[in-house]
N, C-alpha and C. Protein backbone atom coordinates (compact mmCIF):
# COMPACT_ATOMS: atom_id res chain seq x y z
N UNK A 1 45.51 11.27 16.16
CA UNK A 1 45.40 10.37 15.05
C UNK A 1 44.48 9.19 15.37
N UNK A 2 44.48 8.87 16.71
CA UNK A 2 43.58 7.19 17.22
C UNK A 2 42.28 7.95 16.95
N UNK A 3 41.80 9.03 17.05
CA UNK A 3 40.25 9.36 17.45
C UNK A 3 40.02 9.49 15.87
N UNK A 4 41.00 9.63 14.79
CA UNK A 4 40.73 10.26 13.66
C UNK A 4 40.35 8.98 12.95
N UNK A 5 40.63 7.56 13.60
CA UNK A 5 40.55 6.00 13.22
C UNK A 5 39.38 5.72 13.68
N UNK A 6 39.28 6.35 14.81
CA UNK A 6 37.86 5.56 15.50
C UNK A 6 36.28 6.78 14.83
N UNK A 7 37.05 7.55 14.59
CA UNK A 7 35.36 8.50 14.06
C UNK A 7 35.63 8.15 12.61
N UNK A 8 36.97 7.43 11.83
CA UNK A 8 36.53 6.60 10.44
C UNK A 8 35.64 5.51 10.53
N UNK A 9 36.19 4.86 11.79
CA UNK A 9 35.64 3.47 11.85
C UNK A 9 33.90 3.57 11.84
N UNK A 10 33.67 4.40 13.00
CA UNK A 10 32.49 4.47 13.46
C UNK A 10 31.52 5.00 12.35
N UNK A 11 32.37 5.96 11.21
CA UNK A 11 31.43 6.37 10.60
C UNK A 11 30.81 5.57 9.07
N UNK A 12 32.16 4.44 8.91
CA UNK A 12 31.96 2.91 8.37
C UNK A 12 31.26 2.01 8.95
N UNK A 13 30.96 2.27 9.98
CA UNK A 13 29.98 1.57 10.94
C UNK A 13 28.79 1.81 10.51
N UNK A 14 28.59 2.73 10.64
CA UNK A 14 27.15 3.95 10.22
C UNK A 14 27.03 3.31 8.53
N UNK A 15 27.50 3.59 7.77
CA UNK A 15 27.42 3.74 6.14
C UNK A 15 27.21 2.23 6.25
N UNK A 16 27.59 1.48 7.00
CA UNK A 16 27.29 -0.24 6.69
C UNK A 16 25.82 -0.41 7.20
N UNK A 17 25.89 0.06 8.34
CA UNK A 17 24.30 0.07 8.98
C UNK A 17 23.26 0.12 8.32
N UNK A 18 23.66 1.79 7.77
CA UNK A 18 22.78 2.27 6.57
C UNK A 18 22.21 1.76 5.57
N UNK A 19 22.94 1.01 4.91
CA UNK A 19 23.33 0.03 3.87
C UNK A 19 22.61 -1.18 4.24
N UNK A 20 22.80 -1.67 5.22
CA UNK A 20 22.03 -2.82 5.60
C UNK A 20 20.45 -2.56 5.54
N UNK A 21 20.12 -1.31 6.42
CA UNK A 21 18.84 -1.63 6.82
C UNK A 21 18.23 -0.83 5.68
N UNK A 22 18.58 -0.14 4.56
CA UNK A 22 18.23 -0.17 3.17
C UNK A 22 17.66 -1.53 2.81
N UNK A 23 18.68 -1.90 2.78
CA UNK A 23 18.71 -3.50 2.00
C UNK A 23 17.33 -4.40 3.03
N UNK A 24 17.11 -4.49 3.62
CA UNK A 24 16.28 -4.73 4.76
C UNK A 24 14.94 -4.33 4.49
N UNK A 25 14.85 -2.74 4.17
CA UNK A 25 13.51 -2.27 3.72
C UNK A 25 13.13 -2.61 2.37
N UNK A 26 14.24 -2.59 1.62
CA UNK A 26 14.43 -3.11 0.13
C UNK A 26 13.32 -4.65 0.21
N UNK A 27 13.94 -5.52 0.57
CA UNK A 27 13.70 -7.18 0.93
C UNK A 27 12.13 -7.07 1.40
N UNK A 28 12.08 -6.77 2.12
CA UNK A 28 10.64 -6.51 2.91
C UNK A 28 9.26 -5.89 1.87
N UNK A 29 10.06 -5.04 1.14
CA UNK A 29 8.81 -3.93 0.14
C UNK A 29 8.75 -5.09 -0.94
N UNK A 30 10.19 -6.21 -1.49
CA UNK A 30 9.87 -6.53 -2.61
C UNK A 30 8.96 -7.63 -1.88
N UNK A 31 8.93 -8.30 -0.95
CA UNK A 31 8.44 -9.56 -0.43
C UNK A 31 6.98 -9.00 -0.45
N UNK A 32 6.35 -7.77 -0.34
CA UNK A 32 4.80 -7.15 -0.06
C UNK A 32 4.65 -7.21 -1.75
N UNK A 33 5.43 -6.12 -2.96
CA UNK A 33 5.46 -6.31 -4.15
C UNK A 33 4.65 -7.48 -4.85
N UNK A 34 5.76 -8.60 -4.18
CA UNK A 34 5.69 -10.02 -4.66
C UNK A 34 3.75 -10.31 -4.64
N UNK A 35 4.41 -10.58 -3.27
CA UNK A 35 2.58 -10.94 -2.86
C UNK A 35 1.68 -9.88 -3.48
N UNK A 36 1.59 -9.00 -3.21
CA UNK A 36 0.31 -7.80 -4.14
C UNK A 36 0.11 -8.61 -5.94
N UNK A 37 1.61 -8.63 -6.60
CA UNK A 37 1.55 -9.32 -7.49
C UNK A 37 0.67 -11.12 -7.83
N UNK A 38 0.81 -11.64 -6.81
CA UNK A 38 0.42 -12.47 -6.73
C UNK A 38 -0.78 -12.98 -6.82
N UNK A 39 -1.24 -11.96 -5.93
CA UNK A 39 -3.23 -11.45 -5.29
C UNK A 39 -3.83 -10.80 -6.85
N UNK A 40 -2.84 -10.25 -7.43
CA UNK A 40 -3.64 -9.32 -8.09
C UNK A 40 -4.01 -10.71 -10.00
N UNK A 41 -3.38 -11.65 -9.75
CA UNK A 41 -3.46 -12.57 -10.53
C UNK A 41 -4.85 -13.70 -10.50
N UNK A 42 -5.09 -14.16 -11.26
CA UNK A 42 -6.43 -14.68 -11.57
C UNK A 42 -6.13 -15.96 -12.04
N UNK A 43 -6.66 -16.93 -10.29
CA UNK A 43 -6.26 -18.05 -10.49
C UNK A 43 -4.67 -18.78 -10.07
N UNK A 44 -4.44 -19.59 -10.41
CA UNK A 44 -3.63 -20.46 -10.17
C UNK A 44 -2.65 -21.07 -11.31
N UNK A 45 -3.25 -20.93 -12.26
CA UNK A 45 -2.13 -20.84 -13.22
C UNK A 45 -1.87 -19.40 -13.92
N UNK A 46 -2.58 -18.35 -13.80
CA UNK A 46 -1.72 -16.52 -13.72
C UNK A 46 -0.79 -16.83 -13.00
N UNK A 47 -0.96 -17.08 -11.89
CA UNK A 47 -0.06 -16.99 -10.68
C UNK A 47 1.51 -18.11 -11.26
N UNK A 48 0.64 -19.27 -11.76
CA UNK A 48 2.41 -19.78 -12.10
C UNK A 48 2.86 -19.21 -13.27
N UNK A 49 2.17 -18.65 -14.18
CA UNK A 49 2.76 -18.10 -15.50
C UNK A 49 3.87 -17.09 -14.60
N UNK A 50 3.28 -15.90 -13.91
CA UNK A 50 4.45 -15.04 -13.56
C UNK A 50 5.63 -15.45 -12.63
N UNK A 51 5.66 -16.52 -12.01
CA UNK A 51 6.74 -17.27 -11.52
C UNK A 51 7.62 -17.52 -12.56
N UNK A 52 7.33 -17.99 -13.72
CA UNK A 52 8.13 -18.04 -15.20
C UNK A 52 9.02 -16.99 -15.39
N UNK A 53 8.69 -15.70 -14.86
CA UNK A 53 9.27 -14.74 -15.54
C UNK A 53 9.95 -13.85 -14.48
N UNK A 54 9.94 -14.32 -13.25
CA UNK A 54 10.40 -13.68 -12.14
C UNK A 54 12.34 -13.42 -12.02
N UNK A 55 12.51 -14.65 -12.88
CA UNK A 55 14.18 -14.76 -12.80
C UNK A 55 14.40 -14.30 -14.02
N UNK A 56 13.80 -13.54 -14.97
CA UNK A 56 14.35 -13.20 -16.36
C UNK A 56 15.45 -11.94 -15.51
N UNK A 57 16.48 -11.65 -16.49
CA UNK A 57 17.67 -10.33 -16.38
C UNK A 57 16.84 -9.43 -17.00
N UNK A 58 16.40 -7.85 -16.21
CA UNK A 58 16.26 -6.79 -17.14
C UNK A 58 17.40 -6.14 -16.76
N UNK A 59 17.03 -4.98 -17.67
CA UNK A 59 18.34 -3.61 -17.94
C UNK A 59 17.88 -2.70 -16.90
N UNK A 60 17.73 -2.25 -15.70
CA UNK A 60 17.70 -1.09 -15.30
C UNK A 60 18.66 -0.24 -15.57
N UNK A 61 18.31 1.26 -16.07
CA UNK A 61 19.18 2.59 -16.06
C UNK A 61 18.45 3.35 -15.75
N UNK A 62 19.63 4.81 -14.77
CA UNK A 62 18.91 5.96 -14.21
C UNK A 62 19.17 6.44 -15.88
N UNK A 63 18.46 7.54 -15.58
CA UNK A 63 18.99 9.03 -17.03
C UNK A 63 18.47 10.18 -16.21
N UNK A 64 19.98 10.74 -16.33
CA UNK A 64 20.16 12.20 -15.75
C UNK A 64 19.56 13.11 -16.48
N UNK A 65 19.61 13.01 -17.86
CA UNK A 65 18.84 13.75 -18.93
C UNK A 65 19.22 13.18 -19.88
N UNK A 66 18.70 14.03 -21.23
CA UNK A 66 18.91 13.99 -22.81
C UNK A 66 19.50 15.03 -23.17
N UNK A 67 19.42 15.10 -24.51
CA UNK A 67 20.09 15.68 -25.55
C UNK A 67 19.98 15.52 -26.91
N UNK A 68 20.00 16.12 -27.86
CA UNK A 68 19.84 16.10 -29.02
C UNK A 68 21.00 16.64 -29.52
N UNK A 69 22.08 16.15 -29.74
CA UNK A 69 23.40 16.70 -31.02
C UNK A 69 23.92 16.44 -32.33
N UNK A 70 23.83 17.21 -32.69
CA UNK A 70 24.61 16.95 -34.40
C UNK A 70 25.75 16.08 -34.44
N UNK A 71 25.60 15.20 -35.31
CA UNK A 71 27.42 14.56 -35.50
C UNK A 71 28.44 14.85 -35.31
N UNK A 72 28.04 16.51 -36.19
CA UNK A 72 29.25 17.64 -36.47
C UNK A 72 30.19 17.82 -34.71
N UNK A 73 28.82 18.14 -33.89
CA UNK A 73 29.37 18.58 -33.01
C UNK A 73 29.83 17.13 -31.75
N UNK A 74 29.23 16.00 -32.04
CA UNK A 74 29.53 14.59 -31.47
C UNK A 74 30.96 14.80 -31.42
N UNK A 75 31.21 14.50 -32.89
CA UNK A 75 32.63 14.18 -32.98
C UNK A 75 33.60 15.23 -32.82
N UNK A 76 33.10 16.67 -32.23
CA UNK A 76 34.22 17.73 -32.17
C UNK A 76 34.76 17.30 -30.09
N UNK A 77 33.56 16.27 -29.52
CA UNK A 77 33.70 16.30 -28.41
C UNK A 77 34.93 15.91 -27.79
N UNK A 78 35.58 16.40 -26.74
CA UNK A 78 36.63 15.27 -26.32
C UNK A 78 36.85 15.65 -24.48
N UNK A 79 37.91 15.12 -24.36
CA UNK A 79 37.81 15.15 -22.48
C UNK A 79 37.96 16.47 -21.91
N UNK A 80 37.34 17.05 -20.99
CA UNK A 80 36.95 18.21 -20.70
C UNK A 80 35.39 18.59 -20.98
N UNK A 81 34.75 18.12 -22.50
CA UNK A 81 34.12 18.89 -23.09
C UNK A 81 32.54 18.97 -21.91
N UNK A 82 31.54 19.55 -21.75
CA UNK A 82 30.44 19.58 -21.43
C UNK A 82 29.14 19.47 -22.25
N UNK A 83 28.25 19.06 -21.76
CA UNK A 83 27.18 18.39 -22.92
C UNK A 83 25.92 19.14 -21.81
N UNK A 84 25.14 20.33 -22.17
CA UNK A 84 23.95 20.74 -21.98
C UNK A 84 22.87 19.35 -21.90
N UNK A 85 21.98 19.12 -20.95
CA UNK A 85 20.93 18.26 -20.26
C UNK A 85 19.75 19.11 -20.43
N UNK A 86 18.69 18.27 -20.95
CA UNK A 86 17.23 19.08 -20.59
C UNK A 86 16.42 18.96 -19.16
N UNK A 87 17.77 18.83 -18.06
CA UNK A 87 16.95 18.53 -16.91
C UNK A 87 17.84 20.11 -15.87
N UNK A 88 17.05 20.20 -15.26
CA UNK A 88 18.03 21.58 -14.02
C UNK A 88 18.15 20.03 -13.72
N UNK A 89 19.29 20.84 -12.35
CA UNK A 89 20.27 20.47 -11.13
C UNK A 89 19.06 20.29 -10.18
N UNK A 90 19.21 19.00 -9.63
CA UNK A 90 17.92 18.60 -8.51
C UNK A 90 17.01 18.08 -8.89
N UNK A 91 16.40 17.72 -9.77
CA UNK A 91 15.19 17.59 -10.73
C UNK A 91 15.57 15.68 -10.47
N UNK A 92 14.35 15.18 -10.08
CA UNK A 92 14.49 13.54 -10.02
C UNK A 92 15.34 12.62 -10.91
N UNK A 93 15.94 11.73 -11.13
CA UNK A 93 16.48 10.90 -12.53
C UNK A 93 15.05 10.08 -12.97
N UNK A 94 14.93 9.77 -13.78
CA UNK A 94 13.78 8.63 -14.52
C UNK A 94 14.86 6.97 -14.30
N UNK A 95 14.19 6.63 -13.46
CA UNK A 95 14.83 4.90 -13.29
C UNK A 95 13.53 4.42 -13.97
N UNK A 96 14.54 3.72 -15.15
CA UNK A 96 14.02 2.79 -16.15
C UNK A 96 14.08 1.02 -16.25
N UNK A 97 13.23 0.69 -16.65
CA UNK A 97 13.71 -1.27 -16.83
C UNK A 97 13.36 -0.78 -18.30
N UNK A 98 14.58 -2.01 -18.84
CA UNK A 98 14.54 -2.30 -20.22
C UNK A 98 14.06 -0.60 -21.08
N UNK A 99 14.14 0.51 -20.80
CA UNK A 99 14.36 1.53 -21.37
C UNK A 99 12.63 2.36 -21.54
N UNK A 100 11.59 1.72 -20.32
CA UNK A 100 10.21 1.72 -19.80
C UNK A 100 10.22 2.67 -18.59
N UNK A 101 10.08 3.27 -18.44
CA UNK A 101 9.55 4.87 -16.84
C UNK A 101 8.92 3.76 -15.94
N UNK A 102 9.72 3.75 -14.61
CA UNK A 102 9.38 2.96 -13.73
C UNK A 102 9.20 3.54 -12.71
N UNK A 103 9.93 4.88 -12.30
CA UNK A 103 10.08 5.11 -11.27
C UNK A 103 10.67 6.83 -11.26
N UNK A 104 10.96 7.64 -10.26
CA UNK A 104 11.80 8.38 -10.26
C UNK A 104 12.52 8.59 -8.72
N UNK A 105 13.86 8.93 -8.92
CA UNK A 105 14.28 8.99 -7.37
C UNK A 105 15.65 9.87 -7.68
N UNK A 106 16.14 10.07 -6.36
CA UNK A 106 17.55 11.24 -6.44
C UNK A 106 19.15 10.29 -6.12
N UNK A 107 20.00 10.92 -6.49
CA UNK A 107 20.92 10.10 -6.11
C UNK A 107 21.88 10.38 -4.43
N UNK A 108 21.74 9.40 -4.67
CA UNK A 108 22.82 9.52 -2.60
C UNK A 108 23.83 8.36 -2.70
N UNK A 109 24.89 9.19 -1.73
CA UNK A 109 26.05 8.90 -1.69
C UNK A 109 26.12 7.89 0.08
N UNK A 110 26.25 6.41 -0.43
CA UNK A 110 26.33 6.15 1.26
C UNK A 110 27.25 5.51 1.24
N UNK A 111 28.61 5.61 2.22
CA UNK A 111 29.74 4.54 2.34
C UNK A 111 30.59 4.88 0.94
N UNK A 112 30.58 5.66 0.08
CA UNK A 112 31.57 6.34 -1.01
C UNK A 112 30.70 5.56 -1.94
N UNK A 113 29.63 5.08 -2.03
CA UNK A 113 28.74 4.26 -3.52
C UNK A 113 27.79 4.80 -3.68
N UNK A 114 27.49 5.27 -5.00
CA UNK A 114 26.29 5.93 -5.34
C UNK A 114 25.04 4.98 -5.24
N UNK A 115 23.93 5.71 -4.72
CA UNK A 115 22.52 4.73 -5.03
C UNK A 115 21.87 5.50 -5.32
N UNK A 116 20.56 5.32 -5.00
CA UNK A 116 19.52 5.81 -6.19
C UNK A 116 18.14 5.88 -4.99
N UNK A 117 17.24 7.14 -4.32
CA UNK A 117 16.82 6.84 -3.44
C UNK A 117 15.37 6.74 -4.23
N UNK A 118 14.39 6.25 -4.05
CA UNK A 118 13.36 6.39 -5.16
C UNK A 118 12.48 7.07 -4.15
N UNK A 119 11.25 7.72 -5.11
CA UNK A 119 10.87 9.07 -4.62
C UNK A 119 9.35 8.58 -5.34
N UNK A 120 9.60 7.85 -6.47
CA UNK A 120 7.63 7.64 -6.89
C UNK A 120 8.17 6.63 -7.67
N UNK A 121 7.30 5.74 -7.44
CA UNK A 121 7.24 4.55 -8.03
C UNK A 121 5.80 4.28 -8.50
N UNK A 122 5.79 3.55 -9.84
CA UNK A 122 4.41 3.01 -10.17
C UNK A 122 4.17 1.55 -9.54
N UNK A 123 2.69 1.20 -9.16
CA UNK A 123 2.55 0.03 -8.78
C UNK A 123 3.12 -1.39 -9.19
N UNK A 124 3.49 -1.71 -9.01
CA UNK A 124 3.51 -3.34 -9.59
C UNK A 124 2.83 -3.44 -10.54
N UNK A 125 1.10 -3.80 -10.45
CA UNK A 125 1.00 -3.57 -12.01
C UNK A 125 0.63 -2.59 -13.02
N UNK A 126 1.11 -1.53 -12.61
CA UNK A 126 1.15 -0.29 -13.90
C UNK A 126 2.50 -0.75 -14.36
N UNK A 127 3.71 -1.08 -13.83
CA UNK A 127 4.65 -1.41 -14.19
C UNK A 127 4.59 -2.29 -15.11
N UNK A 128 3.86 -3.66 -14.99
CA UNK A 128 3.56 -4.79 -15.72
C UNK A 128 3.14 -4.25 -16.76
N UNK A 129 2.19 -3.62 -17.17
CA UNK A 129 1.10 -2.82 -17.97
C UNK A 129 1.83 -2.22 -19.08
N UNK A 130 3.01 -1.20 -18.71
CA UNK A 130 3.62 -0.84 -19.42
C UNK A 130 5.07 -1.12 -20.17
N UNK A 131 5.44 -2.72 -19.40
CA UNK A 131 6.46 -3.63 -19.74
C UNK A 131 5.67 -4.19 -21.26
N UNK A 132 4.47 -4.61 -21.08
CA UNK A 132 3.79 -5.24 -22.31
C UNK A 132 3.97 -4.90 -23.54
């Protein structure tokens, strides 16, 4: 039972690690982001206009897929029911801001929490480009 505590512990060890140095590469890519953003601005007041807008809240959502259903059949739905996707099994999610294609990546499980590993991302400013 002690070894069955210590290969939990250790492997909460691991999933925190993990987690960290995510978060780590995370911090680091947005801090390069930032700056590319920065460079790629014209002048000195571009540059403070997008400081303006750096703390706004967007919506990010993954989408696993779509669908198209009738009412008829909406409202026949209930718990159990299954809902057909226009995506196969494996196929990237579309990570969106404010409901805009930003990105695509797969989902992973680290420490029992889902994340989201990204796999293609558009630049900084194609992103901008298509926020407009």
């Amino acid at each position: 039972m002690a070894e069955d505590n210590d290969t939990n512990d250790a492997n909460a060890d691991d999933a925190g690690a993990d987690w960290g140095e995510a978060m780590s590469e995370q911090a680091e890519s947005e801090k390069m982001q930032m700056n590319e953003l920065k460079d790629d601005s014209r002048g000195s007041h571009d540059s403070e206009n997008i400081d303006v807008i750096l703390d706004i809240p967007v919506t990010l959502s993954l989408e696993v897929g779509t669908t198209v259903i009738a009412i008829r059949n909406l409202l026949q739905l209930n718990q159990g029911s299954v809902i057909e996707l226009d995506r196969l099994a494996g196929e990237p999610l579309d990570v969106k801001v404010n409901n805009t294609l930003i990105a695509h990546g797969e989902v992973v499980v680290v420490n029992e929490k889902y994340g989201i590993r990204l796999t293609d991302v558009m630049s900084p400013s194609e992103r901008i480009k298509k926020l407009k």
